[in-house]
C-alpha atoms as a PDB file:
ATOM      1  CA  UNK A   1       6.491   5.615  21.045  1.00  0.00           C
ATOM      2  CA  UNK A   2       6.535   2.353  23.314  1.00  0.00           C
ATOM      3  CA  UNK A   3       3.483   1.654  21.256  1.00  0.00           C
ATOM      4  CA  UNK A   4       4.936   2.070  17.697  1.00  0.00           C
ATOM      5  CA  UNK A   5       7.635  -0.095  18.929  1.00  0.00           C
ATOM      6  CA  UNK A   6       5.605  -3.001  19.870  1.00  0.00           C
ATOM      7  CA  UNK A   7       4.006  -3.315  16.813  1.00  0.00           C
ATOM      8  CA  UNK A   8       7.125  -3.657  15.395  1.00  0.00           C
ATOM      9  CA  UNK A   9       7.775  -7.363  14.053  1.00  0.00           C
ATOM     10  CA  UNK A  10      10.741  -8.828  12.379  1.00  0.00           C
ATOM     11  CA  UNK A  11      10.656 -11.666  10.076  1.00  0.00           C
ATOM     12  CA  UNK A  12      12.151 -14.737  10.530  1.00  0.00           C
ATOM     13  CA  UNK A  13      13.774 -14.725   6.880  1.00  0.00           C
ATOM     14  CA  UNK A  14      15.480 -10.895   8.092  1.00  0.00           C
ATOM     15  CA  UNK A  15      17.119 -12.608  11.227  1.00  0.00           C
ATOM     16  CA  UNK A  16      18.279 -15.207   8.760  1.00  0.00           C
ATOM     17  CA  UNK A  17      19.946 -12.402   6.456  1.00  0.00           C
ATOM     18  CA  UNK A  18      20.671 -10.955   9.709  1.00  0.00           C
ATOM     19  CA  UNK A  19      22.862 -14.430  10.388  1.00  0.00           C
ATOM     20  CA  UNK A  20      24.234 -14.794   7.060  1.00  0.00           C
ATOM     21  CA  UNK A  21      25.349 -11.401   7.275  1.00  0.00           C
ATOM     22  CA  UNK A  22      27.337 -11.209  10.305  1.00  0.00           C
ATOM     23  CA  UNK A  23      29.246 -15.161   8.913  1.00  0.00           C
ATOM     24  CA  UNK A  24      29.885 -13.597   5.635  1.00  0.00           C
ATOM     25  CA  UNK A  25      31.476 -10.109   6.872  1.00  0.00           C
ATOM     26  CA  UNK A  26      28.372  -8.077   4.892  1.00  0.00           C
ATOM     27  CA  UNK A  27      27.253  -6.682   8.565  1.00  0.00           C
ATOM     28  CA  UNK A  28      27.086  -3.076   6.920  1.00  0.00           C
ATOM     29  CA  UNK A  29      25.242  -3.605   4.195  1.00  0.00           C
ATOM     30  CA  UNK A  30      22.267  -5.504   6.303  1.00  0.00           C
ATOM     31  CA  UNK A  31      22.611  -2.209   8.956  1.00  0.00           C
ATOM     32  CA  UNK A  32      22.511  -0.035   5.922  1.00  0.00           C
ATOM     33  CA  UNK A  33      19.217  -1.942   4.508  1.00  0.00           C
ATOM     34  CA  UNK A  34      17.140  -2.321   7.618  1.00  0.00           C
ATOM     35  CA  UNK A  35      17.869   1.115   8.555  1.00  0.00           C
ATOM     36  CA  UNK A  36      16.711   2.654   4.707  1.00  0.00           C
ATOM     37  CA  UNK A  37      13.607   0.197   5.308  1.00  0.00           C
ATOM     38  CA  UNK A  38      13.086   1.541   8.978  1.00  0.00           C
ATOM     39  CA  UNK A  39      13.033   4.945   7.987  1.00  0.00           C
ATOM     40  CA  UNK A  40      10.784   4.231   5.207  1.00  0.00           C
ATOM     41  CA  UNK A  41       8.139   2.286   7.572  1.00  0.00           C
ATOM     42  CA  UNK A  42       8.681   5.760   9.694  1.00  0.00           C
ATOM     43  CA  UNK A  43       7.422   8.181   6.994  1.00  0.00           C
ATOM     44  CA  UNK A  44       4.085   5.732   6.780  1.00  0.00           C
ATOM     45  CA  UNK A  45       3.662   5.672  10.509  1.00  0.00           C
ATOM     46  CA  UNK A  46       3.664   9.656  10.910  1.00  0.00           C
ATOM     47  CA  UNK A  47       0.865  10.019   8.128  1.00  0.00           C
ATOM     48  CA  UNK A  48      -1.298   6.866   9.739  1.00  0.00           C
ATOM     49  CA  UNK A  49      -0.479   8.110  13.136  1.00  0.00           C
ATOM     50  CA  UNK A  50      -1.701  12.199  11.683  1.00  0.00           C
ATOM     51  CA  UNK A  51      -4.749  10.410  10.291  1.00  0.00           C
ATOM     52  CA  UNK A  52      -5.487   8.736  13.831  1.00  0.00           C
ATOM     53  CA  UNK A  53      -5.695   5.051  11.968  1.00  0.00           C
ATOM     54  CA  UNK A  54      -4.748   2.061  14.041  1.00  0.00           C
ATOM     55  CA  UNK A  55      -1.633   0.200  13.205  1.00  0.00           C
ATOM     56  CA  UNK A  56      -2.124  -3.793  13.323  1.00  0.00           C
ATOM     57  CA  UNK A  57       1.681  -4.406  12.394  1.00  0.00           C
ATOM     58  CA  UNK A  58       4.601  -3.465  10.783  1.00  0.00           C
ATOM     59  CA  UNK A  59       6.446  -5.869   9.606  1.00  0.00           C
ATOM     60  CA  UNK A  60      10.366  -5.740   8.301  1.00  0.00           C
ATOM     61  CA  UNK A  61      11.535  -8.152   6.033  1.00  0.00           C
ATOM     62  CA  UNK A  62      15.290  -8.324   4.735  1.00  0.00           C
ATOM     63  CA  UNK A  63      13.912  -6.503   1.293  1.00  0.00           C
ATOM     64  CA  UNK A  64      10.969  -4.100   2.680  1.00  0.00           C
ATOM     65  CA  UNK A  65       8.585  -3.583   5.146  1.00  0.00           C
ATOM     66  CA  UNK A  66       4.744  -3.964   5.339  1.00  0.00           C
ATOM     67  CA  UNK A  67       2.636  -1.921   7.427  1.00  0.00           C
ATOM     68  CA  UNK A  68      -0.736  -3.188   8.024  1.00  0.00           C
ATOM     69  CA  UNK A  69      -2.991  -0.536   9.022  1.00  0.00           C
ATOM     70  CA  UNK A  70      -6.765  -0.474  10.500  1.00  0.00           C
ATOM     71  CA  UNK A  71      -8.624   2.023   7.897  1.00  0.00           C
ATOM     72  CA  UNK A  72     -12.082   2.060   5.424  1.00  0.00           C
ATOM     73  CA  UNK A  73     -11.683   1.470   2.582  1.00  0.00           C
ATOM     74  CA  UNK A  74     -13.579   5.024   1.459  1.00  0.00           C
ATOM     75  CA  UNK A  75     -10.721   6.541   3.154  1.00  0.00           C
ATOM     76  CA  UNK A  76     -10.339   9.943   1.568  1.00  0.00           C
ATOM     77  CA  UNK A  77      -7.820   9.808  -1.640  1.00  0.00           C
ATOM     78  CA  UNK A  78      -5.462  12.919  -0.455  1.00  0.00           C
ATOM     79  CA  UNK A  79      -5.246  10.350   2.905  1.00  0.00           C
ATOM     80  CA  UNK A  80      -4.603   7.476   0.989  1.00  0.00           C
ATOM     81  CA  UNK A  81      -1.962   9.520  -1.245  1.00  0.00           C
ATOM     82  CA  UNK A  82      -0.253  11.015   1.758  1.00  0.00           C
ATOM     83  CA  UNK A  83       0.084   7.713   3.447  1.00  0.00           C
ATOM     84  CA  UNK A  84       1.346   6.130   0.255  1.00  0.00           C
ATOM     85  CA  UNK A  85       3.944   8.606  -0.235  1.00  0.00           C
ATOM     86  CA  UNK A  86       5.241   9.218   3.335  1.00  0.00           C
ATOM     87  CA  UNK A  87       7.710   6.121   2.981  1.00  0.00           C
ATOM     88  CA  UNK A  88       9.134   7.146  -0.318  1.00  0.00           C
ATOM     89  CA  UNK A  89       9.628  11.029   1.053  1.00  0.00           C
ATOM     90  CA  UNK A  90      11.251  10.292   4.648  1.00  0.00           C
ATOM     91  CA  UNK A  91      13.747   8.172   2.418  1.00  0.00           C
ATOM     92  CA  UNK A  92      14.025  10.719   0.444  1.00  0.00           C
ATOM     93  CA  UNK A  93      15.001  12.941   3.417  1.00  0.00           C
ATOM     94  CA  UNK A  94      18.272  10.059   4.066  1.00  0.00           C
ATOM     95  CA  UNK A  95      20.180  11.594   1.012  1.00  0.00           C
ATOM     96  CA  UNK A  96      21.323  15.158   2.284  1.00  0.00           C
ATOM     97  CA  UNK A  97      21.779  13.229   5.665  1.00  0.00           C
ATOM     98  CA  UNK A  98      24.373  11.069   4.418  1.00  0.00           C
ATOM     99  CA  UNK A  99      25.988  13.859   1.983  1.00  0.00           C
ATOM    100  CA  UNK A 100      26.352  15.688   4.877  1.00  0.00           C
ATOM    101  CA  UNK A 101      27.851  12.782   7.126  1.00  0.00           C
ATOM    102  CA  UNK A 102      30.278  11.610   4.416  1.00  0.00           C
ATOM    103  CA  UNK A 103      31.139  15.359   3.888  1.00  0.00           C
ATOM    104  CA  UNK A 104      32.117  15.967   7.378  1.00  0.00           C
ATOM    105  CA  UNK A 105      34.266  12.668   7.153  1.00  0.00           C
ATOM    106  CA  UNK A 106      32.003  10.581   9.345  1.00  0.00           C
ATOM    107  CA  UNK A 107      31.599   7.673   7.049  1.00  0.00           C
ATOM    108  CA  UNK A 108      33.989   6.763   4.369  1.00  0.00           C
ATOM    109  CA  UNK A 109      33.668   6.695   0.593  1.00  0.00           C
ATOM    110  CA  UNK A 110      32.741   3.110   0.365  1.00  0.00           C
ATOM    111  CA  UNK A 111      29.706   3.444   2.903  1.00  0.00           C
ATOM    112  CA  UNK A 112      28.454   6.402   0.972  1.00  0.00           C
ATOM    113  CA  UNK A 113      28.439   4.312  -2.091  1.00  0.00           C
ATOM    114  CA  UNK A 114      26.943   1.098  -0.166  1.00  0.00           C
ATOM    115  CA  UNK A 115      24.262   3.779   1.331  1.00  0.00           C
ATOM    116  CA  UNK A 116      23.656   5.033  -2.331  1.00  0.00           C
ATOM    117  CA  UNK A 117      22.932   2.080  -4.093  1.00  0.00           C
ATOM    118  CA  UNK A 118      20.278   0.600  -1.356  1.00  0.00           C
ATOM    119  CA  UNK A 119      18.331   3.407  -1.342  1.00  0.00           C
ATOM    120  CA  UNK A 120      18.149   3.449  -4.663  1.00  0.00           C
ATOM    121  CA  UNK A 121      17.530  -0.037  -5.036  1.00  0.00           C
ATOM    122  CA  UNK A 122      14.504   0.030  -2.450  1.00  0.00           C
ATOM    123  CA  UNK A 123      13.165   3.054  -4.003  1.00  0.00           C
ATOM    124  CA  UNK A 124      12.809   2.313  -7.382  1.00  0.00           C
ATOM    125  CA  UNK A 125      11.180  -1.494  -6.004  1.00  0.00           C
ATOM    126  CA  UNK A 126       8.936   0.182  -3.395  1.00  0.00           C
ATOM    127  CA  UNK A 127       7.518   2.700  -6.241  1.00  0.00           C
ATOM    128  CA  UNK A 128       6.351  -0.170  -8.663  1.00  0.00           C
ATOM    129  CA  UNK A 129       2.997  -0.478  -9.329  1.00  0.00           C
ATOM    130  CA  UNK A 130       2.380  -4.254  -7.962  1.00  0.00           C
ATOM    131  CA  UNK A 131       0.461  -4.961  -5.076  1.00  0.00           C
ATOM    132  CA  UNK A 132       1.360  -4.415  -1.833  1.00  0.00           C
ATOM    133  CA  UNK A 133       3.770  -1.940  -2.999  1.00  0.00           C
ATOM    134  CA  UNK A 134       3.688   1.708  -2.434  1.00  0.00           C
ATOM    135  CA  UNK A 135       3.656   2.380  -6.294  1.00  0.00           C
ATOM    136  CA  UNK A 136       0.347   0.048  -6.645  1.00  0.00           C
ATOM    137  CA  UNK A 137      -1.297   2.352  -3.647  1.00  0.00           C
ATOM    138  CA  UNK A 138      -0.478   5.576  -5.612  1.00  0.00           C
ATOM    139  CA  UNK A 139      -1.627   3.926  -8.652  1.00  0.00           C
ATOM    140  CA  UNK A 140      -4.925   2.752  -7.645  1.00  0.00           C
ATOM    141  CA  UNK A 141      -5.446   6.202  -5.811  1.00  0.00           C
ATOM    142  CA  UNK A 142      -4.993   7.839  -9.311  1.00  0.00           C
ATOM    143  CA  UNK A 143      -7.746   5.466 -10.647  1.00  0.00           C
ATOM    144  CA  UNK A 144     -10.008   6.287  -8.213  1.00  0.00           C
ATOM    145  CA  UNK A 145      -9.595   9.745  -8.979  1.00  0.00           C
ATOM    146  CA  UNK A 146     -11.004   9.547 -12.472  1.00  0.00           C
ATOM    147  CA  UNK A 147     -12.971   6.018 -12.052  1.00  0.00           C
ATOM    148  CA  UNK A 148     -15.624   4.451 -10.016  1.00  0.00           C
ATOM    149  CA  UNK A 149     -14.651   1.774  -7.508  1.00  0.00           C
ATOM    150  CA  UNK A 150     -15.528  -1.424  -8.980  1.00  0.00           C
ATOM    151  CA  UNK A 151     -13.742  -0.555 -12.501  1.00  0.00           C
ATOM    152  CA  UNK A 152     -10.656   0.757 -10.971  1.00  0.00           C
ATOM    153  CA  UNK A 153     -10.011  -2.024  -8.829  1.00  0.00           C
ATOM    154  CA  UNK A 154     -10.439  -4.150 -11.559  1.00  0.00           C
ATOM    155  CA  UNK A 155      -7.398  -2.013 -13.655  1.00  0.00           C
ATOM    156  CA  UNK A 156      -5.679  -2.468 -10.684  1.00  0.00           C
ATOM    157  CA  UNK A 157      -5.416  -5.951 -10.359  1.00  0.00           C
ATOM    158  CA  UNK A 158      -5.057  -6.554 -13.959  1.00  0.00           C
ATOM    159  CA  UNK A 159      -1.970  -3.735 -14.365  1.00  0.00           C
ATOM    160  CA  UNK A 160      -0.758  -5.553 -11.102  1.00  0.00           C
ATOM    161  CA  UNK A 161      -0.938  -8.765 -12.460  1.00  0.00           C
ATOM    162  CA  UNK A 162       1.344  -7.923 -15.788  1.00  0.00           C
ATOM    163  CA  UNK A 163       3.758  -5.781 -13.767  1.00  0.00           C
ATOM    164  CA  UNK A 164       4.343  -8.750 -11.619  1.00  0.00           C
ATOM    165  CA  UNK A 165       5.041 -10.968 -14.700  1.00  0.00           C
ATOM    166  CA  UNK A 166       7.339  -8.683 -16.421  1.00  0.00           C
ATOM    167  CA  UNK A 167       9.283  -7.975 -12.853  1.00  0.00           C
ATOM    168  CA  UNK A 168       9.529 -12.365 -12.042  1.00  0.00           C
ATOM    169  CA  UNK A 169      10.949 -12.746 -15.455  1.00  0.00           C
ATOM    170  CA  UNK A 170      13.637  -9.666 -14.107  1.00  0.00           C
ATOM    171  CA  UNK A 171      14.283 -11.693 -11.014  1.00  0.00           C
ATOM    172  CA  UNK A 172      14.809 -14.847 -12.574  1.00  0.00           C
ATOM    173  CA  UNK A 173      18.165 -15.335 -10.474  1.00  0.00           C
ATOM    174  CA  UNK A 174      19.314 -17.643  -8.319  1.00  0.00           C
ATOM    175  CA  UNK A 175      19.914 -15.940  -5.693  1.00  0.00           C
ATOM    176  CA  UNK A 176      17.908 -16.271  -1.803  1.00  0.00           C
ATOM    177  CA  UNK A 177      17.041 -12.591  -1.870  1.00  0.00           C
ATOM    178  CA  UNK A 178      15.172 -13.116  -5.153  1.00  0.00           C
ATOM    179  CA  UNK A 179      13.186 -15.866  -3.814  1.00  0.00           C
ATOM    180  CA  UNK A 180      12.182 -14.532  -0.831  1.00  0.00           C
ATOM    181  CA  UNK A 181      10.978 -11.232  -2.834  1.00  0.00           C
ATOM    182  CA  UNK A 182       8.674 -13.192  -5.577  1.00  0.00           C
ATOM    183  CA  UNK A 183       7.529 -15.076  -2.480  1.00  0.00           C
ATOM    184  CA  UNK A 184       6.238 -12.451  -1.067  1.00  0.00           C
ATOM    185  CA  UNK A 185       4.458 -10.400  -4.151  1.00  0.00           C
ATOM    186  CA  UNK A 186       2.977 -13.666  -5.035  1.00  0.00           C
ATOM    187  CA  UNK A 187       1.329 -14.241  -1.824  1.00  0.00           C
ATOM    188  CA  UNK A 188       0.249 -10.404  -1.592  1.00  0.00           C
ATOM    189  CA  UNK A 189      -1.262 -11.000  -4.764  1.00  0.00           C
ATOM    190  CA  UNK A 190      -2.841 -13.538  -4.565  1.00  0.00           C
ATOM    191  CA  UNK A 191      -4.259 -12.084  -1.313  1.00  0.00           C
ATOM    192  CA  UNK A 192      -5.773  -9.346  -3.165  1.00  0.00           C
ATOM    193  CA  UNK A 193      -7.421 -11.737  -5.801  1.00  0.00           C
ATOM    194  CA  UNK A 194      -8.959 -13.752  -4.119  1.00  0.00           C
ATOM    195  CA  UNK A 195     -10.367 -10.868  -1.393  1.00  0.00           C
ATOM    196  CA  UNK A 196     -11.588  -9.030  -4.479  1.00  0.00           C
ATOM    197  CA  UNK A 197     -15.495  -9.517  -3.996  1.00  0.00           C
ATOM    198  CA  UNK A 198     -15.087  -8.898   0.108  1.00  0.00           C
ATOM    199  CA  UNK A 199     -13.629  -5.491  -0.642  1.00  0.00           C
ATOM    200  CA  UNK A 200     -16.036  -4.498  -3.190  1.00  0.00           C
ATOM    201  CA  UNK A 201     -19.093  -5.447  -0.249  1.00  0.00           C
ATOM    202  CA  UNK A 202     -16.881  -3.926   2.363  1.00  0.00           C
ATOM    203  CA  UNK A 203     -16.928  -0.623   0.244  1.00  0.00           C
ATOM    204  CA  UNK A 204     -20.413  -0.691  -0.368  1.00  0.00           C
ATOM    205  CA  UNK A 205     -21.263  -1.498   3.254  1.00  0.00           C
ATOM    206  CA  UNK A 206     -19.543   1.419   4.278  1.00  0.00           C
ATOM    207  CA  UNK A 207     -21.516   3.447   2.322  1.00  0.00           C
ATOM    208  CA  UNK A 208     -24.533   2.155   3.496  1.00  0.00           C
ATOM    209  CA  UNK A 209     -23.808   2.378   7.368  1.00  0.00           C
ATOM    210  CA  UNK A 210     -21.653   5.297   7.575  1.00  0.00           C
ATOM    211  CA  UNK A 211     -21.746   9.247   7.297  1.00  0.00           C
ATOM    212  CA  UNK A 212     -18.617   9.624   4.822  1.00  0.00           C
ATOM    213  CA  UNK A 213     -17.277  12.966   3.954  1.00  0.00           C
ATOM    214  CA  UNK A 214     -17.417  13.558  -0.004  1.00  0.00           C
ATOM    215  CA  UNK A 215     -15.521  15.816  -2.134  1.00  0.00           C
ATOM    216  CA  UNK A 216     -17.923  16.231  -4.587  1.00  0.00           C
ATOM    217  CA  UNK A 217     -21.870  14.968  -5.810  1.00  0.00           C
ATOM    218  CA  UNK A 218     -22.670  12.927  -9.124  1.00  0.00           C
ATOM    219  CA  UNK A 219     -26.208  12.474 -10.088  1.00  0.00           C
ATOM    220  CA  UNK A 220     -26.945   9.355 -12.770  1.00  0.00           C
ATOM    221  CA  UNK A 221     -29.826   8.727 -14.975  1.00  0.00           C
ATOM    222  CA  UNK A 222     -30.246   4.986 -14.024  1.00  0.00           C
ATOM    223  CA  UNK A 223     -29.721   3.185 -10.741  1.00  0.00           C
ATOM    224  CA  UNK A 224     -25.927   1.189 -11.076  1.00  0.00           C
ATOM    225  CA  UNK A 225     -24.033   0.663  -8.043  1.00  0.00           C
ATOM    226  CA  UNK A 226     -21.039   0.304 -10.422  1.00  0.00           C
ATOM    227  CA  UNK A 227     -21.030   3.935 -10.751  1.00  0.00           C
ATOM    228  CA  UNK A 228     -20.225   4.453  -7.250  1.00  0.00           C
ATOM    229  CA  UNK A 229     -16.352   6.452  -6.827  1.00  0.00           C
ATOM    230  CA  UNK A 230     -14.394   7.187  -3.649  1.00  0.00           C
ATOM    231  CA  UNK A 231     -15.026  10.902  -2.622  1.00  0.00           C
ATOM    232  CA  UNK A 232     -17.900  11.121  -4.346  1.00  0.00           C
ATOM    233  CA  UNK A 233     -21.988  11.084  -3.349  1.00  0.00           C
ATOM    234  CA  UNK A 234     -24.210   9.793  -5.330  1.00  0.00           C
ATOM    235  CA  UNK A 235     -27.743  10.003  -6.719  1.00  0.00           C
ATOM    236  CA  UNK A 236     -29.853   8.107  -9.055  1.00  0.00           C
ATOM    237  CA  UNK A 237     -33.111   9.062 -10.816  1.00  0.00           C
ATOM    238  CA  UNK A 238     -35.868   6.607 -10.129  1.00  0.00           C
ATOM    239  CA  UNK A 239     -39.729   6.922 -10.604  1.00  0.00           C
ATOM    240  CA  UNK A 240     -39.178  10.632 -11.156  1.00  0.00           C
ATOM    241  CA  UNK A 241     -37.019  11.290  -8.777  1.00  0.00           C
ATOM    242  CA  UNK A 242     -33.393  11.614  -7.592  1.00  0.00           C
ATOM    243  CA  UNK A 243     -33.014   9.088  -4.607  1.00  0.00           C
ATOM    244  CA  UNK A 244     -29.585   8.820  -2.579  1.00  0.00           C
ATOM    245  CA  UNK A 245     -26.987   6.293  -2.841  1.00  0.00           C
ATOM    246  CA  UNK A 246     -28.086   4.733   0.390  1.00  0.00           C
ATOM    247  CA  UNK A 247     -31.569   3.570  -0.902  1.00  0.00           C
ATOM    248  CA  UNK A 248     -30.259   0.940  -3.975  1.00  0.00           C
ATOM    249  CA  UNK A 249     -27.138   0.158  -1.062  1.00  0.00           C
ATOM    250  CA  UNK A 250     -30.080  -1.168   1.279  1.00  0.00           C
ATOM    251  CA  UNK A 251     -31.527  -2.685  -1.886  1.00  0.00           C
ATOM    252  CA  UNK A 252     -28.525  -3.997  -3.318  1.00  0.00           C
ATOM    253  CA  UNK A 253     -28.012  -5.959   0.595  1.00  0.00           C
ATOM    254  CA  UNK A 254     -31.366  -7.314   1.299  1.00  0.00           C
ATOM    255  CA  UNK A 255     -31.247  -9.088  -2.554  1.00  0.00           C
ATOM    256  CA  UNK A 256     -27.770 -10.793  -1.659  1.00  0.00           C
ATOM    257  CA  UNK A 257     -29.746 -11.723   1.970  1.00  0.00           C
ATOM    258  CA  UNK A 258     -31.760 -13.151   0.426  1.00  0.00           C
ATOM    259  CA  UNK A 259     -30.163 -15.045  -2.711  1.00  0.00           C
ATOM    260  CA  UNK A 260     -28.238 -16.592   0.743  1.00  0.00           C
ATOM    261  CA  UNK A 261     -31.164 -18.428   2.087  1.00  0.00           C
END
């Protein structure tokens, strides 16, 4: 647990809400956020920490957290899935605890309503499709389901890209909070773009130098690394035969060795 805790980080611009907060009499409602997004965080940490991944960091900002795990990416889909949705159902879980509490008469009307409308809030944002949201991990996960790598990372970024249009033009406000969200997707974003040829190599050389458990086998009349899905081995006929996957990988990384020199 000591562990968990150190890896916990809090962003400057949350002790700045934090601040605000506590000179503008809103103390509960920043208690009520952090703790929704703290629980949240929690339901990712018991799937990563059931999946024996290594957490990096998890960061809490005064709209979300972030937490940055150590993982391949041909990390099985049902893993992916779980870990995706573990946020969204411990948060879940925070409803019948605070029917009960207001119920019993332990918090009052107004902090039931408070409690309400932030966890609604940061459910509905967390389960958008845009990147480095929960709702663009379960999305992408779907994709890969049904299409190979390459072409469903490509969807991904693209459906990304729009949703994070439509949802700047929502925030247009001039409020801090706003900001400090489109701040954040943008950067994320960005992130992803720009990483976009690392992570298709990184997938491939995974392939290549690991033993990775499959759900199923796909055989292909032509050699085309394109074709390659998560959870899925492949084989390609060449010179009258069906070779594995690994043979055009090794292929595929001595050509870019040597279109480097």
């Amino acid at each position: 647990m000591m562990n968990i805790l150190a890896k916990f980080k809090i962003h400057f611009l949350t002790y700045l809400c934090i601040l605000i907060a506590c000179l503008t009499g809103y103390l509960k409602n920043i208690f009520l956020i952090l703790l929704i997004i703290c629980i949240h965080e929690l339901g990712h940490i018991l799937w990563i920490k059931h999946y024996e991944y290594e957490i990096e960091k998890i960061e809490i900002f005064p709209f979300g957290g972030v937490t940055t795990i150590r993982k391949p990416i041909n990390t099985p889909l049902k893993e992916e899935l779980s870990i995706a949705l573990g946020g969204v159902s411990l948060e879940l879980c925070l409803i019948p605890v605070f029917v009960f509490l207001y119920h019993q008469g332990f918090i009052n009307p107004y902090t039931y309503q408070l409690f309400h409308y932030y966890n609604k809030a940061i459910l509905l944002f967390n389960i958008l499709p845009i990147i480095p949201l929960d709702g663009s991990i379960f999305f992408h996960s779907l994709l890969e389901f049904f299409l190979p790598y390459k072409k469903a990372y490509q969807i991904f970024l693209i459906s990304s890209a729009i949703m994070l249009f439509i949802f700047l033009g929502y925030l247009i406000k001039n409020t801090l909070n706003n900001y400090m969200i489109a701040s954040l997707l943008l950067v994320k974003f960005y992130d992803a773009l720009q990483n976009r040829q690392y992570i298709q190599n990184k997938f491939y050389l995974e392939r290549y130098l690991y033993e990775i458990p499959y759900e199923k086998i796909e055989s292909h009349p032509y050699p085309a690394l394109e074709k390659l899905k998560k959870d899925t081995l492949h084989f390609f006929w060449y010179k009258d035969r069906y070779l594995h996957e690994k043979v055009f990988l090794q292929k595929h990384f001595h050509q870019e060795k040597e279109n480097t020199h």
